[in-house]
N, C-alpha and C. Protein backbone atom coordinates (compact mmCIF):
# COMPACT_ATOMS: atom_id res chain seq x y z
N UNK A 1 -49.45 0.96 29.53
CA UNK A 1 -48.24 1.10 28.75
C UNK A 1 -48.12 -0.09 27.80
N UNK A 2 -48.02 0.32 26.39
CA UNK A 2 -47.56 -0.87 25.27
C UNK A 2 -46.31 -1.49 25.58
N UNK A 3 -46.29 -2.95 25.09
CA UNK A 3 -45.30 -3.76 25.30
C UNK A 3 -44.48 -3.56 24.02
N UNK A 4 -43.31 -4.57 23.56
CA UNK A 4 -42.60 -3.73 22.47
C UNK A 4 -41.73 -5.31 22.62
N UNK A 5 -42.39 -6.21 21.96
CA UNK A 5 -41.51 -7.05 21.76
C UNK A 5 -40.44 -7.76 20.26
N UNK A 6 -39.22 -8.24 20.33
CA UNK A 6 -38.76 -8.31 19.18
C UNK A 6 -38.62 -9.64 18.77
N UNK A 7 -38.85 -10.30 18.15
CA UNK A 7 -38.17 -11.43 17.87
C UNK A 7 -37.32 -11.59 17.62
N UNK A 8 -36.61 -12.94 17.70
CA UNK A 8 -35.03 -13.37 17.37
C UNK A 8 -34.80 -12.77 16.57
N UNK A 9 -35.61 -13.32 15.26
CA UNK A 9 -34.85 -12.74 13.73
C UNK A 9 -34.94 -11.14 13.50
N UNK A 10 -35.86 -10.51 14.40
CA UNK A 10 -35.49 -9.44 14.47
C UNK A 10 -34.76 -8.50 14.70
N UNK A 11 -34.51 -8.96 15.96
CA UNK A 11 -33.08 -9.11 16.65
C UNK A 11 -31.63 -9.20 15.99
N UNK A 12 -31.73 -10.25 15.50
CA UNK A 12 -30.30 -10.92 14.80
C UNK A 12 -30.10 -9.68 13.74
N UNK A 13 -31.41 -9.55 12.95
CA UNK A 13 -30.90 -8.41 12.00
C UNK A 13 -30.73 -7.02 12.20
N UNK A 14 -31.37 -6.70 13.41
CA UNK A 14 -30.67 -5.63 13.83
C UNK A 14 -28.84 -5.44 14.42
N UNK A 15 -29.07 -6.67 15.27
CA UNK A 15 -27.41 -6.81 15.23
C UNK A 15 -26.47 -7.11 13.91
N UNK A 16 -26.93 -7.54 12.77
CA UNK A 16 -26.11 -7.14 11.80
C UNK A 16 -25.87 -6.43 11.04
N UNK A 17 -26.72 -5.11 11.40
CA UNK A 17 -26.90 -3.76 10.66
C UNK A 17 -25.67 -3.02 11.26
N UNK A 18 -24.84 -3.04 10.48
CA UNK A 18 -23.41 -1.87 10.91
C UNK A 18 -23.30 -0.70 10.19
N UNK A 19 -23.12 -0.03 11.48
CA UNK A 19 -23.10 1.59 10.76
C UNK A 19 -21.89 1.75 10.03
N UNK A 20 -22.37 2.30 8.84
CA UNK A 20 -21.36 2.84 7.42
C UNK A 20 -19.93 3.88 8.01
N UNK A 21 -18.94 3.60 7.60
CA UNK A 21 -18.21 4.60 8.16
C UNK A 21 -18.20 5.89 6.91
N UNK A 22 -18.85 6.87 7.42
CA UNK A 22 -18.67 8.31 6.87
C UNK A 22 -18.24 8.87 5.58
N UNK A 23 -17.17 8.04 5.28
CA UNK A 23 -15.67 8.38 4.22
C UNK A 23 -15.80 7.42 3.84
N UNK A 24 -16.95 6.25 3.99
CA UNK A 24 -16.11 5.04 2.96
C UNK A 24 -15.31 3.75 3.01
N UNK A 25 -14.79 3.95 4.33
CA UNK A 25 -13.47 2.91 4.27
C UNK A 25 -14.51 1.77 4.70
N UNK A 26 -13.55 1.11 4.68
CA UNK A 26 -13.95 -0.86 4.56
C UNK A 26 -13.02 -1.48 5.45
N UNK A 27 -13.97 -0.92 6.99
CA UNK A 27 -12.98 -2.22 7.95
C UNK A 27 -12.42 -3.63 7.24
N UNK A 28 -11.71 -3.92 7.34
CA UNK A 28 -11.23 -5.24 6.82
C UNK A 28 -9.66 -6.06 8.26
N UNK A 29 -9.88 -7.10 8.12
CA UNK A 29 -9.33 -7.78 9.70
C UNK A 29 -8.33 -9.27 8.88
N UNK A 30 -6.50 -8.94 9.03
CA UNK A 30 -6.01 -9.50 8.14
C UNK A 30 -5.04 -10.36 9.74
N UNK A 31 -4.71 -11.34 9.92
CA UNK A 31 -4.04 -11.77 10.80
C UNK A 31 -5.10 -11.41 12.45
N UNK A 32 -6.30 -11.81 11.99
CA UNK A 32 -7.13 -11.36 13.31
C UNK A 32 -6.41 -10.29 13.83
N UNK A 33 -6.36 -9.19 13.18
CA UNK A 33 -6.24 -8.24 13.90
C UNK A 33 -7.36 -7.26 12.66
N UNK A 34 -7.92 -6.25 13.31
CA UNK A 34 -9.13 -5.47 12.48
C UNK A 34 -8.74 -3.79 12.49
N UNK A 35 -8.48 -3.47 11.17
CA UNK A 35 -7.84 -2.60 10.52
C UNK A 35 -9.13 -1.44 10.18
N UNK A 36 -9.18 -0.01 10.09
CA UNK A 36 -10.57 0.72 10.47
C UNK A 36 -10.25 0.49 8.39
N UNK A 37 -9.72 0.34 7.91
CA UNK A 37 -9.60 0.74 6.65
C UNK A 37 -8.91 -0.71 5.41
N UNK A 38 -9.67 -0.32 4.49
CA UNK A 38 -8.41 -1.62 3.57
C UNK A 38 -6.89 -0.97 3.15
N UNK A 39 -7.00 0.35 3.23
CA UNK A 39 -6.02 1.07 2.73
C UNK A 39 -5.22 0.79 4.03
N UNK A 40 -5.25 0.74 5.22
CA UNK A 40 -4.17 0.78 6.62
C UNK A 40 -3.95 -1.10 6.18
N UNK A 41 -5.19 -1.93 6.52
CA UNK A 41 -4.28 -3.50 5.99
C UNK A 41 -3.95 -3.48 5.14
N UNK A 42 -3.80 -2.80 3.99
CA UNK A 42 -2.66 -3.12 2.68
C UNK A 42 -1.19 -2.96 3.21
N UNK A 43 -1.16 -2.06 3.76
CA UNK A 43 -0.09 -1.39 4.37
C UNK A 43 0.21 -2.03 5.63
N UNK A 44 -0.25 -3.07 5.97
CA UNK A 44 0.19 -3.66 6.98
C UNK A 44 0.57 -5.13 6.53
N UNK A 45 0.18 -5.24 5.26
CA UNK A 45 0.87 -6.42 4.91
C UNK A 45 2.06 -6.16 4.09
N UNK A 46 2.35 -5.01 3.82
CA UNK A 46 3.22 -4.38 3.16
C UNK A 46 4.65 -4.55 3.45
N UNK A 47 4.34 -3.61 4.84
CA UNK A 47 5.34 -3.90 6.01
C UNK A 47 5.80 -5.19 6.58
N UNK A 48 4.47 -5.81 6.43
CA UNK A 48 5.06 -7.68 7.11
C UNK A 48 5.94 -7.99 5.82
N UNK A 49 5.66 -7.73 4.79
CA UNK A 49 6.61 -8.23 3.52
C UNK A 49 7.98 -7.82 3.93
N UNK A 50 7.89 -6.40 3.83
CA UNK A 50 9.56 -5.83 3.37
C UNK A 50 10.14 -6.12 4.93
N UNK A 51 9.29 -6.83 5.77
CA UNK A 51 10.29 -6.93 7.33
C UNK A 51 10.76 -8.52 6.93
N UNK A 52 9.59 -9.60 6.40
CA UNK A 52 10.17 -10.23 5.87
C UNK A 52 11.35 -10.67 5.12
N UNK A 53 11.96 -9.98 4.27
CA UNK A 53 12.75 -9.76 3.23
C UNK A 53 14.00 -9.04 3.75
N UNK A 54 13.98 -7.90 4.87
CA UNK A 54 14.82 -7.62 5.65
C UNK A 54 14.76 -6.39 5.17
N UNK A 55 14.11 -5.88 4.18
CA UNK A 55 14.47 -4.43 3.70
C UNK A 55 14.09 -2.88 4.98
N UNK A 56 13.17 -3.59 6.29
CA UNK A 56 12.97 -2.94 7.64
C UNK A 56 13.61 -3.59 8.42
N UNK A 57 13.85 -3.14 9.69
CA UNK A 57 13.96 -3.88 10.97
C UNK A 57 12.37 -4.22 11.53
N UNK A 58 12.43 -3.21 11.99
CA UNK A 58 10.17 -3.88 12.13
C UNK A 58 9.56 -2.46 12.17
N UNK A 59 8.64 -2.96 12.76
CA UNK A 59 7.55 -1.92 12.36
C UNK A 59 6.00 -1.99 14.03
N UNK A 60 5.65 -0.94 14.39
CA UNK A 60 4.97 -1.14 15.32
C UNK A 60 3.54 -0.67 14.46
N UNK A 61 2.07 -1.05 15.39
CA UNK A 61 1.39 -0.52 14.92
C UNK A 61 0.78 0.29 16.32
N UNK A 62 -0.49 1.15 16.24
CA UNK A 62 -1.20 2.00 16.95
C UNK A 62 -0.34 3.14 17.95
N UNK A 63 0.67 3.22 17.65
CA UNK A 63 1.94 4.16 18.49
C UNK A 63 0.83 5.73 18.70
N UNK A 64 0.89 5.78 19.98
CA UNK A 64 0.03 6.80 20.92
C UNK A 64 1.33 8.36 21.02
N UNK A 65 0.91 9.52 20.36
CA UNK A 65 1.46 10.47 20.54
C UNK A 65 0.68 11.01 21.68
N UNK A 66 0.88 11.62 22.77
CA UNK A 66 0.27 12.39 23.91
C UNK A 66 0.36 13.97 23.42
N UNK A 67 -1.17 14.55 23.83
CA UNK A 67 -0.88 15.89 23.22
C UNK A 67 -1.44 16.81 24.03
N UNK A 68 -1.14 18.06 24.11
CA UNK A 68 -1.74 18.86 25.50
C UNK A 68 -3.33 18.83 25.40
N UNK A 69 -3.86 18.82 26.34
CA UNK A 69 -5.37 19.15 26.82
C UNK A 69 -5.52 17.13 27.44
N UNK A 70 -5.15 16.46 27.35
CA UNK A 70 -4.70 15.06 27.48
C UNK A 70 -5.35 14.25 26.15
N UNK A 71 -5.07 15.02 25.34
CA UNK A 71 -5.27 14.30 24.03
C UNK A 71 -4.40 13.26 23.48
N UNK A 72 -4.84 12.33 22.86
CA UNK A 72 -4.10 11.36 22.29
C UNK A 72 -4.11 10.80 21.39
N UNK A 73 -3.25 11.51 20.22
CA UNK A 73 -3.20 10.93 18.91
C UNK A 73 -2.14 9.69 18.21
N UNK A 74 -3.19 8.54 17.42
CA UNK A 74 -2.90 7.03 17.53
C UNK A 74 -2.45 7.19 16.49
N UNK A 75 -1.07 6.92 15.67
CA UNK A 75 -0.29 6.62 14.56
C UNK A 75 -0.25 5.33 13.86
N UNK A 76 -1.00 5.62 12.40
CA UNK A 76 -1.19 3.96 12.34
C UNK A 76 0.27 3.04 12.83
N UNK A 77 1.08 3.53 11.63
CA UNK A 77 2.68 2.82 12.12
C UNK A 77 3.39 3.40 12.44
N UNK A 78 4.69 3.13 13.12
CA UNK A 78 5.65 3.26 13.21
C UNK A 78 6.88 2.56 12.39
N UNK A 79 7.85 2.69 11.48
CA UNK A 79 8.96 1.80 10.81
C UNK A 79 10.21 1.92 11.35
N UNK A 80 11.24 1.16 12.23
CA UNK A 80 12.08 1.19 12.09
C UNK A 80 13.02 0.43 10.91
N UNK A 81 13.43 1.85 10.78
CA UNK A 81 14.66 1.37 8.66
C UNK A 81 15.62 0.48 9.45
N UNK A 82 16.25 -0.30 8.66
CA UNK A 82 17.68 -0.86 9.13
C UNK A 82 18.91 -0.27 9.49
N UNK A 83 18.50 1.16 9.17
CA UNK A 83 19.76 2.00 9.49
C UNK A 83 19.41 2.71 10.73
N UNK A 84 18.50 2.13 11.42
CA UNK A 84 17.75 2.72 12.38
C UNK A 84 17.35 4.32 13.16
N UNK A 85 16.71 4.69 11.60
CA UNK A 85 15.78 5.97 11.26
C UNK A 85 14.49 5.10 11.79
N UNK A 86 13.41 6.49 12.15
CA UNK A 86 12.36 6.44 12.32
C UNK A 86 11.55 6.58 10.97
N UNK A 87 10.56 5.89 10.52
CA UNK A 87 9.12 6.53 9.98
C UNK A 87 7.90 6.79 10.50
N UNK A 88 6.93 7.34 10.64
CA UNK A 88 5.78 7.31 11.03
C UNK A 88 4.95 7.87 10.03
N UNK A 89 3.84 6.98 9.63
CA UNK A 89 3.01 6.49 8.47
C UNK A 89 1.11 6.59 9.40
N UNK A 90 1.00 7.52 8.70
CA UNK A 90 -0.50 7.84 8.75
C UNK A 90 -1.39 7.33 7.59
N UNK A 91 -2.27 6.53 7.79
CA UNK A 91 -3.09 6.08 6.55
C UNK A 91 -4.04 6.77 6.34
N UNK A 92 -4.31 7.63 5.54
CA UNK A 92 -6.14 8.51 5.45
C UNK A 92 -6.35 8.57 4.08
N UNK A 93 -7.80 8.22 3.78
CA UNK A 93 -8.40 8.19 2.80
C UNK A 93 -9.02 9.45 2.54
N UNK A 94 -9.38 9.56 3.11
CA UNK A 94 -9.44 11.79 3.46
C UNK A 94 -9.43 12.28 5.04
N UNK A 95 -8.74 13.47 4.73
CA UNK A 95 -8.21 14.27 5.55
C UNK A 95 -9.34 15.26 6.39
N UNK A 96 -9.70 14.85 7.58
CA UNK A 96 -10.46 15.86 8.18
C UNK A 96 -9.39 16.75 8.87
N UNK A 97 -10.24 18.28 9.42
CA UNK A 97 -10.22 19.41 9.74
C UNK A 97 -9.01 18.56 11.19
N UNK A 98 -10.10 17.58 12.15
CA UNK A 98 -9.08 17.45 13.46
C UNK A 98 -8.25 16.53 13.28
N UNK A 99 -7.97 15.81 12.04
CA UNK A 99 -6.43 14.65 12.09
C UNK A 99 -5.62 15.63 11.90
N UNK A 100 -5.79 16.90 10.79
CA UNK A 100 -4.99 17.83 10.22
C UNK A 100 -4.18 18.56 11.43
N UNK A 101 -5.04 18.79 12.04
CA UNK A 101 -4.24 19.65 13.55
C UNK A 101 -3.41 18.86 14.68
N UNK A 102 -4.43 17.19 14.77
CA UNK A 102 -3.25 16.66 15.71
C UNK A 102 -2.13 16.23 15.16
N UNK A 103 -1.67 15.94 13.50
CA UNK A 103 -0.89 15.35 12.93
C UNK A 103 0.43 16.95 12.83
N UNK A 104 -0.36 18.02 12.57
CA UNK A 104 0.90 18.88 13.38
C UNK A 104 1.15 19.61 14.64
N UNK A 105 0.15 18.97 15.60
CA UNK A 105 0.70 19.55 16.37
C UNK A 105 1.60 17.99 17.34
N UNK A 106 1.36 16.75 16.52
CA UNK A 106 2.60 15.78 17.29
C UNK A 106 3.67 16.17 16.50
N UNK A 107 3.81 16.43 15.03
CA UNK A 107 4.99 16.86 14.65
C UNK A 107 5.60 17.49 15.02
N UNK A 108 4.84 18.90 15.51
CA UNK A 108 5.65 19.98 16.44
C UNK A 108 6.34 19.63 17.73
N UNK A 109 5.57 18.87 18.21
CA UNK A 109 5.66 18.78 19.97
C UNK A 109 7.24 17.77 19.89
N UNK A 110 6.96 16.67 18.81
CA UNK A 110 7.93 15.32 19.20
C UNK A 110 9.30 15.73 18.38
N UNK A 111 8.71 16.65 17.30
CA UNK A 111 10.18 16.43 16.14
C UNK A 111 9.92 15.58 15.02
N UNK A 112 8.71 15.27 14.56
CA UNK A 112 9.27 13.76 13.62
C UNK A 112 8.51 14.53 12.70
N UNK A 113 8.49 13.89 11.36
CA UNK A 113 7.64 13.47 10.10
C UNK A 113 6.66 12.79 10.10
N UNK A 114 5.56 13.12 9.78
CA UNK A 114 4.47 11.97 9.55
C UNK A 114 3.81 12.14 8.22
N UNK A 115 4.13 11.29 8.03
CA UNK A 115 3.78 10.58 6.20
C UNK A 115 2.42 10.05 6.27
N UNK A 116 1.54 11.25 5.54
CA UNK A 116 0.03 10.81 5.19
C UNK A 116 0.34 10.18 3.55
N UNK A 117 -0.31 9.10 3.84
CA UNK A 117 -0.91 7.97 2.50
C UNK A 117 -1.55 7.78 2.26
């Protein structure tokens, strides 16, 4: 049986080969925290602004809708307004076939709005 050895630098550059995401987006990581998209951290500094400024009360991120079959669909944000209304804010750069279905079927199940951006 052949041996199969790698070297370091071989190594190293295989560990820095990251797979492309599909659609495009551009992980990007703003307050050490790592965002799948630049379009979701824009929008998360967005929100740190206008909570800043007072124009929100706050704002959550990764809010878990539970959905039958034990599915679980992750909402980028959540906003609470100052008049304390809900938002819930979906970030997509494009829209596949299965966000399309869990995004109505949490609408259905919970009652709310969810705002694709």
């Amino acid at each position: 049986m052949a041996k199969f050895q790698l070297s370091l630098e071989d190594l190293e550059n295989l560990k820095s080969k990251r797979r492309k995401n599909k659609f495009g987006a551009k992980p990007t990581t703003i307050d050490g925290i790592r965002f799948s998209s630049k379009k979701e951290g824009d929008w998360y500094r967005n929100l740190q602004h206008r909570q800043n400024i007072g124009e929100i009360k706050c704002f959550l991120r990764q809010v878990p809708f539970h959905l039958p079959g034990g599915i679980r669909y992750v909402i980028d944000f959540m906003i609470i307004n100052n008049d304390d209304t809900v938002e819930f804010i979906e970030c997509k750069g494009y829209m596949t076939q299965v966000a399309s279905i869990k995004i109505k079927q949490a609408s259905d199940i919970y009652k709310v709005k969810i705002n694709v951006v």
